[in-house]
N, C-alpha and C. Protein backbone atom coordinates (compact mmCIF):
# COMPACT_ATOMS: atom_id res chain seq x y z
N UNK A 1 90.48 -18.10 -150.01
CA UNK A 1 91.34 -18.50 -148.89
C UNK A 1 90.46 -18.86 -147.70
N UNK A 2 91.01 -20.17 -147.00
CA UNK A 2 90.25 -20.44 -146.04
C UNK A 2 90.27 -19.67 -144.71
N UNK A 3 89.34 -19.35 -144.01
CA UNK A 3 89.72 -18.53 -142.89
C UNK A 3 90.65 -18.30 -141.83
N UNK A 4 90.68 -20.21 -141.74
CA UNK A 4 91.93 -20.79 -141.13
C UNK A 4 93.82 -20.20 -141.67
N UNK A 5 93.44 -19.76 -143.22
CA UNK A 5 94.46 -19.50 -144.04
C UNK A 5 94.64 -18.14 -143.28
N UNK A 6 93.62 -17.82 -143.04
CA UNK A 6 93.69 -16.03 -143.14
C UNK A 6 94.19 -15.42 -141.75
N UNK A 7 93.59 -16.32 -140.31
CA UNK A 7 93.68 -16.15 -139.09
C UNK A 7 95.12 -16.72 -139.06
N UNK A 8 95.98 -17.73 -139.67
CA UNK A 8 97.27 -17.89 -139.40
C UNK A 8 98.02 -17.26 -140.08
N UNK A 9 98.02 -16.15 -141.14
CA UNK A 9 98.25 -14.85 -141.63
C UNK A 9 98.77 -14.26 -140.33
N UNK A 10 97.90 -13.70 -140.07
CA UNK A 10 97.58 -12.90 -138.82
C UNK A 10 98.61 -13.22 -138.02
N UNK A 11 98.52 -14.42 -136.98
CA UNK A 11 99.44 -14.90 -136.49
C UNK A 11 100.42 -14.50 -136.52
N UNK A 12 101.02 -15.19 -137.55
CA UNK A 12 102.34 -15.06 -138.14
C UNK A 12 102.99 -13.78 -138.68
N UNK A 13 102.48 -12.89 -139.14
CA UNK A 13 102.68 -11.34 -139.07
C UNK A 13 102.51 -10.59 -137.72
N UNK A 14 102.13 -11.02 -136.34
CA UNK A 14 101.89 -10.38 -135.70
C UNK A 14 102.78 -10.60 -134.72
N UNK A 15 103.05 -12.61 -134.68
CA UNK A 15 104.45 -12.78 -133.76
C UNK A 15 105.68 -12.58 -134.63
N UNK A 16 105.51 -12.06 -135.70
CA UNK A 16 106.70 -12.34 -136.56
C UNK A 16 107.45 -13.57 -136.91
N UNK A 17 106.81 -14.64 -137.54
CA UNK A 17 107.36 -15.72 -137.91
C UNK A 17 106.71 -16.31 -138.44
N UNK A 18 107.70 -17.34 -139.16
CA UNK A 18 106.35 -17.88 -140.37
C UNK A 18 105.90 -19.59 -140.03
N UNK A 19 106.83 -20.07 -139.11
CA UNK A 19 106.22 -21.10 -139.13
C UNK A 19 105.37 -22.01 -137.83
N UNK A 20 104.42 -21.09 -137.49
CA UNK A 20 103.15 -21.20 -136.85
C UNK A 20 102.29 -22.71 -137.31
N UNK A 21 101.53 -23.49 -136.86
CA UNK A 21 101.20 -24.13 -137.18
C UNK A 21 99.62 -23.69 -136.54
N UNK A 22 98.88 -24.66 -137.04
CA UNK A 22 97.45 -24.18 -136.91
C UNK A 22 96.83 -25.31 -135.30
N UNK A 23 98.03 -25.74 -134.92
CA UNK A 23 97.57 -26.60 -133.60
C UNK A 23 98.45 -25.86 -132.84
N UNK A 24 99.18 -24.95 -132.79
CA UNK A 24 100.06 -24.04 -132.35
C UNK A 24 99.48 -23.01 -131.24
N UNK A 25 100.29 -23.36 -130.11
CA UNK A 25 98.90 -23.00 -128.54
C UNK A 25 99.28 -21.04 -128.64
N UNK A 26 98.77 -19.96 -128.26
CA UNK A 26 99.07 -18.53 -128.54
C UNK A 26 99.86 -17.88 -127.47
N UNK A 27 99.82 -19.40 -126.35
CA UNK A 27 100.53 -19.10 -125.25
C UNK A 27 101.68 -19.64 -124.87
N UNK A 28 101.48 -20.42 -125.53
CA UNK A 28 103.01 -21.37 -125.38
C UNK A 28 103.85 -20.67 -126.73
N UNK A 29 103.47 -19.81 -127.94
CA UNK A 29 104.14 -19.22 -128.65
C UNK A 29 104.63 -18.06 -128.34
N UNK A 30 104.28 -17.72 -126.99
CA UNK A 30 104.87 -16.82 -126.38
C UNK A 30 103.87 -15.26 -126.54
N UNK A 31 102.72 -15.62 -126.72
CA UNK A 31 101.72 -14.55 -127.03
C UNK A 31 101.42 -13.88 -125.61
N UNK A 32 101.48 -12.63 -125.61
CA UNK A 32 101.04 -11.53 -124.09
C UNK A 32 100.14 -11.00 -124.80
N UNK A 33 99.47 -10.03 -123.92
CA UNK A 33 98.49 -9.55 -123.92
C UNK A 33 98.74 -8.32 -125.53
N UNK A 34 99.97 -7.63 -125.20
CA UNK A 34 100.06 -6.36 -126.69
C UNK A 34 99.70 -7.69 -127.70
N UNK A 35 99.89 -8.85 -127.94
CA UNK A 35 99.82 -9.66 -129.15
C UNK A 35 98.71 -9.90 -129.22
N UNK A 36 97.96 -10.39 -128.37
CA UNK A 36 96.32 -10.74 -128.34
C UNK A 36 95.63 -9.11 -128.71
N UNK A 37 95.83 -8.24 -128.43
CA UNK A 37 95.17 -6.97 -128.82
C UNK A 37 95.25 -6.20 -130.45
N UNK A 38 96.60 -6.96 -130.64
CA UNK A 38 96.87 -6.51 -132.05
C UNK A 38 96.31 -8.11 -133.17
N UNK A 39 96.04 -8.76 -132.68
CA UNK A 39 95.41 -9.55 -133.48
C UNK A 39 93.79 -9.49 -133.24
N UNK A 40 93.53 -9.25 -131.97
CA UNK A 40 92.05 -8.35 -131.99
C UNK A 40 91.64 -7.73 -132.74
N UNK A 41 92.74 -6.61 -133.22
CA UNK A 41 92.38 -5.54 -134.00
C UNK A 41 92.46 -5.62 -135.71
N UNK A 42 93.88 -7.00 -135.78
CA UNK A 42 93.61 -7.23 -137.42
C UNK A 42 91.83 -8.26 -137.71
N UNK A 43 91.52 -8.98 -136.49
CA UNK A 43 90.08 -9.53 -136.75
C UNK A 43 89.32 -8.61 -137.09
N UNK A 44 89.20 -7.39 -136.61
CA UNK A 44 88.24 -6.67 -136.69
C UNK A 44 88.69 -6.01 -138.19
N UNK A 45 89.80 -5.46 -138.30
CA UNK A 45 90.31 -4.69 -139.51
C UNK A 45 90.07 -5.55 -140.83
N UNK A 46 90.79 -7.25 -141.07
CA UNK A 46 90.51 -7.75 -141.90
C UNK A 46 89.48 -8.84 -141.98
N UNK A 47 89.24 -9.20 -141.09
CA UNK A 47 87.77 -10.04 -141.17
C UNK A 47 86.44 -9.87 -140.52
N UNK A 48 86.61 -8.52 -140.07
CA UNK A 48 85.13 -7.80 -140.09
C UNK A 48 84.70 -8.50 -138.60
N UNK A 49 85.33 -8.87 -138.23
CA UNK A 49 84.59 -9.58 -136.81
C UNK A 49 85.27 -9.41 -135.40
N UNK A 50 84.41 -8.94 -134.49
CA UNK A 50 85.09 -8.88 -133.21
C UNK A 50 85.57 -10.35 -132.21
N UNK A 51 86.64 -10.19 -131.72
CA UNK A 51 86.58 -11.63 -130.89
C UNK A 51 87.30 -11.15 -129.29
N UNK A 52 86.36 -11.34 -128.71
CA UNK A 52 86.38 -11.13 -126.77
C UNK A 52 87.83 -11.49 -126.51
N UNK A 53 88.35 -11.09 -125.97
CA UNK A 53 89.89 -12.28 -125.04
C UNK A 53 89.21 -12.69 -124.56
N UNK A 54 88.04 -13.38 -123.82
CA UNK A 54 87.50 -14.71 -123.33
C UNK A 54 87.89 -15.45 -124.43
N UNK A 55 87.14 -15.48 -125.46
CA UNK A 55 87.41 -16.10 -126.62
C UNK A 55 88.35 -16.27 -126.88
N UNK A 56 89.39 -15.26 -127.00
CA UNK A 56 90.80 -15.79 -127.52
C UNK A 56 91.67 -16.57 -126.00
N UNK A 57 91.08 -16.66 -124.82
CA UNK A 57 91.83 -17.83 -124.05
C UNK A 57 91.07 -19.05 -124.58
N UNK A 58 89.65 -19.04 -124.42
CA UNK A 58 89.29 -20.41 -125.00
C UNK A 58 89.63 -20.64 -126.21
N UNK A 59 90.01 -20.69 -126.81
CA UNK A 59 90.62 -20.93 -128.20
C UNK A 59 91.68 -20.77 -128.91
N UNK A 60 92.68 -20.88 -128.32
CA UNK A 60 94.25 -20.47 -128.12
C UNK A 60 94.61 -21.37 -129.47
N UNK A 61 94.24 -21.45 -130.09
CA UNK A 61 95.07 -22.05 -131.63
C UNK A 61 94.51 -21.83 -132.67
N UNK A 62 95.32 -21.46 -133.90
CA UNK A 62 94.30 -21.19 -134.84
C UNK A 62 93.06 -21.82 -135.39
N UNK A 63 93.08 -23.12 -135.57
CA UNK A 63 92.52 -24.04 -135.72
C UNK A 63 91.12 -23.57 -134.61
N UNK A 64 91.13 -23.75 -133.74
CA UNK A 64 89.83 -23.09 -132.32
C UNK A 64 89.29 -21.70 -132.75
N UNK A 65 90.04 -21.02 -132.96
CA UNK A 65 89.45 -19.62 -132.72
C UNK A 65 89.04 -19.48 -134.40
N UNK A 66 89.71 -19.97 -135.39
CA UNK A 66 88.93 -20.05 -136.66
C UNK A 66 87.52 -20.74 -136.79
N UNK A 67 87.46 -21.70 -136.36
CA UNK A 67 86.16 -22.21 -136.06
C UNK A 67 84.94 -21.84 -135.14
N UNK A 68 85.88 -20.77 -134.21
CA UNK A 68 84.69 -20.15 -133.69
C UNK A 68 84.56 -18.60 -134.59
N UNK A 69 85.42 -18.15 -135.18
CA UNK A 69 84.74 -17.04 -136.34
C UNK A 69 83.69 -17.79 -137.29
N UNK A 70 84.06 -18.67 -137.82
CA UNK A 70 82.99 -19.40 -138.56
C UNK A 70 81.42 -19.51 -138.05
N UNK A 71 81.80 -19.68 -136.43
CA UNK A 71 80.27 -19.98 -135.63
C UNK A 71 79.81 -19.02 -135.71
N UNK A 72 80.53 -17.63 -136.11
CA UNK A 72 79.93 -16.12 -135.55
C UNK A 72 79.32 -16.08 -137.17
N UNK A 73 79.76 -16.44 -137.75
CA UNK A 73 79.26 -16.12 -139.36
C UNK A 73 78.37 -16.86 -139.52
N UNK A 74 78.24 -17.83 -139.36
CA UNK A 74 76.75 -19.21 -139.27
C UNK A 74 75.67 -18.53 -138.49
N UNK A 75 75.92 -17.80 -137.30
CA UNK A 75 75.20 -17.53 -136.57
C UNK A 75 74.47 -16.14 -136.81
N UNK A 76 75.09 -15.40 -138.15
CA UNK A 76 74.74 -14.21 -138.60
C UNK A 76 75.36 -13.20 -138.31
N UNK A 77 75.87 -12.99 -137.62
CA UNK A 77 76.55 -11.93 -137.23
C UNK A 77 77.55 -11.57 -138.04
N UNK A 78 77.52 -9.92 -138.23
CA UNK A 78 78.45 -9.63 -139.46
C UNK A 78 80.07 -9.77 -139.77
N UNK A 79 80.20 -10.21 -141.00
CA UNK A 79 81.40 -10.35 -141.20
C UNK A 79 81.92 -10.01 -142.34
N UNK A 80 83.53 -9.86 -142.80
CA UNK A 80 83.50 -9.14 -144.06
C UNK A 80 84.56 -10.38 -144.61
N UNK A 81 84.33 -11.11 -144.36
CA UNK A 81 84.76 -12.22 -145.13
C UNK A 81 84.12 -13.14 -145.83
């Protein structure tokens, strides 16, 4: 599964709904802060990687913030994906 697959998982289990799209802004889906913390915590739980809320404002779509887990994995830093 692509990571992209896996981070809009997430998403979508976390706002409760399934049809999220991967150009889909985290703020205009109505994402607050409890939502950004609990998807913090499934990054860390299921894909082994931490991600800043800096990061998750710059990268407010799945599509962004998947590609910057990817940079963290290119870049070495551990991951369990």
């Amino acid at each position: 599964m692509m990571i992209a697959d896996r981070v809009r998982a997430i998403w979508c289990r976390e706002f409760q709904r399934d049809d999220i799209s991967v150009d889909d802004d985290f703020f205009t889906l109505g994402g607050q802060s409890l939502i950004m913390v609990r998807i913090q915590g499934a990054f860390i739980e299921e894909l082994g990687v931490e991600v800043t809320m800096d990061q998750m404002f710059l990268n407010p779509t799945v599509t962004s913030i998947s590609a910057y887990i990817e940079s963290l994995a290119a870049s070495g830093q551990k991951t369990t994906w």
